[in-house]
Protein backbone atom coordinates (compact mmCIF):
# COMPACT_ATOMS: atom_id res chain seq x y z
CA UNK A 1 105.48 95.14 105.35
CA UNK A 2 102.45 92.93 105.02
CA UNK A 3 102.74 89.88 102.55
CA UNK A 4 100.09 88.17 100.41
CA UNK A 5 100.17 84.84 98.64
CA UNK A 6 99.52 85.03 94.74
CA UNK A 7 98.50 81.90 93.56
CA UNK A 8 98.34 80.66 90.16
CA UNK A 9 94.96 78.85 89.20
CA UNK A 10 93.97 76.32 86.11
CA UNK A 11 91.88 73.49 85.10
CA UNK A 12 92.95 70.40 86.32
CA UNK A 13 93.91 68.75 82.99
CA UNK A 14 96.11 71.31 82.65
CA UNK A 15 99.43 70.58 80.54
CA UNK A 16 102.14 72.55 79.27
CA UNK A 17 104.27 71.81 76.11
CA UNK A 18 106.69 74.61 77.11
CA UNK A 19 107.95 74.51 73.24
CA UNK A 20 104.62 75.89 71.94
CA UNK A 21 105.06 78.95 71.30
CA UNK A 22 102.25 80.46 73.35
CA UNK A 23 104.12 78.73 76.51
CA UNK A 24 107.13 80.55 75.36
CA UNK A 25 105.52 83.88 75.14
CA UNK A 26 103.91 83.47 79.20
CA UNK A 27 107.16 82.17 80.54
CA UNK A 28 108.83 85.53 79.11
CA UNK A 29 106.32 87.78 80.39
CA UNK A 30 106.42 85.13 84.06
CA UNK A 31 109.94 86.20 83.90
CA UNK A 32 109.40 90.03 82.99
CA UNK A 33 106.90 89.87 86.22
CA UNK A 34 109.33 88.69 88.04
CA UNK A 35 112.11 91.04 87.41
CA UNK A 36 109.73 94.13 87.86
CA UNK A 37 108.77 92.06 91.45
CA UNK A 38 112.76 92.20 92.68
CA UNK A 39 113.08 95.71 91.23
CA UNK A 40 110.13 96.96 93.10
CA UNK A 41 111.65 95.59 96.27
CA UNK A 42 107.62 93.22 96.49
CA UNK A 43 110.09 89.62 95.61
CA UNK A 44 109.71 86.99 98.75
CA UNK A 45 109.46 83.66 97.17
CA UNK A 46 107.96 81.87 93.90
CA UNK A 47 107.33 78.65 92.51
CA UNK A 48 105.58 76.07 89.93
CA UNK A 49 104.14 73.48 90.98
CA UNK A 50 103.86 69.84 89.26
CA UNK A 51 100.23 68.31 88.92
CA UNK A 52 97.68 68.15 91.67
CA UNK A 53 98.15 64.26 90.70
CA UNK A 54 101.49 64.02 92.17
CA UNK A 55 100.54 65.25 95.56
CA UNK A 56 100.50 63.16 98.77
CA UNK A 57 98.05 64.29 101.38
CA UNK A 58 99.48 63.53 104.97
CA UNK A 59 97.04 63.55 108.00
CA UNK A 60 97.79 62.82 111.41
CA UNK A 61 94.90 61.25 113.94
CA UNK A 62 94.60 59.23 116.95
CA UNK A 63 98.69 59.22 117.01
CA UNK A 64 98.83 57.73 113.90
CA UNK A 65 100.03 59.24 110.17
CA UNK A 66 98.29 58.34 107.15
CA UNK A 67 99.37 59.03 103.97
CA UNK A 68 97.20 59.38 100.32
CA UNK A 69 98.20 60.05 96.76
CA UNK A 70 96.55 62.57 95.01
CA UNK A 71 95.28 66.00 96.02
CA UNK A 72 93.54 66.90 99.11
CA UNK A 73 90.79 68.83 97.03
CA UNK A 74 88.73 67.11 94.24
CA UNK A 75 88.25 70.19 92.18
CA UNK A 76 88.26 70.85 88.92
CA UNK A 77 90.50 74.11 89.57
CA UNK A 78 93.48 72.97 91.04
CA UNK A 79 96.76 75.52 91.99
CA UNK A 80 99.84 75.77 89.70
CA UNK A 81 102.27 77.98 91.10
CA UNK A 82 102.56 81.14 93.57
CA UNK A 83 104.09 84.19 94.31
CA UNK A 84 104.98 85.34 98.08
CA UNK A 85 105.19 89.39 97.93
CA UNK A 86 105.38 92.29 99.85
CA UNK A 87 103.07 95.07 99.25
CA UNK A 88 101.90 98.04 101.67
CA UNK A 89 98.39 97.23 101.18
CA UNK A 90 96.00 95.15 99.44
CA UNK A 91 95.55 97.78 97.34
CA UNK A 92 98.95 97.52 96.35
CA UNK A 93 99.02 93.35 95.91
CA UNK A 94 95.80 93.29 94.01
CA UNK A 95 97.78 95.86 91.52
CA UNK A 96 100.53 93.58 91.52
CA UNK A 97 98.30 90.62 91.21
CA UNK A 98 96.48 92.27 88.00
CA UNK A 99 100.09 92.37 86.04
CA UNK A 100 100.41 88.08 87.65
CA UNK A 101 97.17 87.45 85.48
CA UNK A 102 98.23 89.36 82.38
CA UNK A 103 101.54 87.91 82.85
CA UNK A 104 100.27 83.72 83.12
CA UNK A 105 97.13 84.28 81.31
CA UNK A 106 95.51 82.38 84.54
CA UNK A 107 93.88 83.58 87.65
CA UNK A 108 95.52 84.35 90.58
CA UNK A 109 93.93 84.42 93.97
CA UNK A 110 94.92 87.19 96.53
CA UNK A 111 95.07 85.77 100.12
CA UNK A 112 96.86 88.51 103.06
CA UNK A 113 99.17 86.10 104.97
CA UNK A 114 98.96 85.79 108.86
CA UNK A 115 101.32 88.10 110.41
């Protein structure tokens, strides 16, 4: 069955104070998602992500590795978290991908992984 990377997108400055109680409401429905994911058979993989600020971009040229703090992308969007699923079609994933939204209160990008 195909699978499709959901990922989770927000502004930059983005901060949670998960003992607000609007964090507390999205990580309930995050988890409600989640559960109807497994049930449904679509569950792969997911994950939060800390800041873009803690990345370190690695690049490799002329035999040599660099390394850089920060993110690759200087955006003012950056990614937050993801879901890997399974789902018989796009169709299908941007269904699931409608109830990722309503469920984070973000948007989530739909990308068909290579097969």
């Amino acid at each position: 069955m195909p699978q499709y990377l959901l990922s989770v997108w927000h502004d930059e400055t983005y901060e949670v104070d998960f003992s607000s109680p609007d964090a507390q409401r999205r990580v309930g429905q995050v988890a409600a998602f989640n559960e109807e994911l497994q049930r449904a058979g679509a569950w792969v993989f997911a994950g939060g992500l800390h800041p873009a600020s803690s990345a370190t971009v690695v690049r490799s040229g002329e035999g040599q590795v660099s390394m850089t703090d920060g993110p690759y992308a200087e955006t003012k969007e950056q990614m937050g978290g993801f879901w890997v699923i399974e789902a018989p079609d796009l169709d299908a994933a941007l269904e699931l991908a409608g109830k990722a939204a309503t469920a984070s209160g973000e948007p989530i990008e739909v990308r068909p992984m290579q097969g």
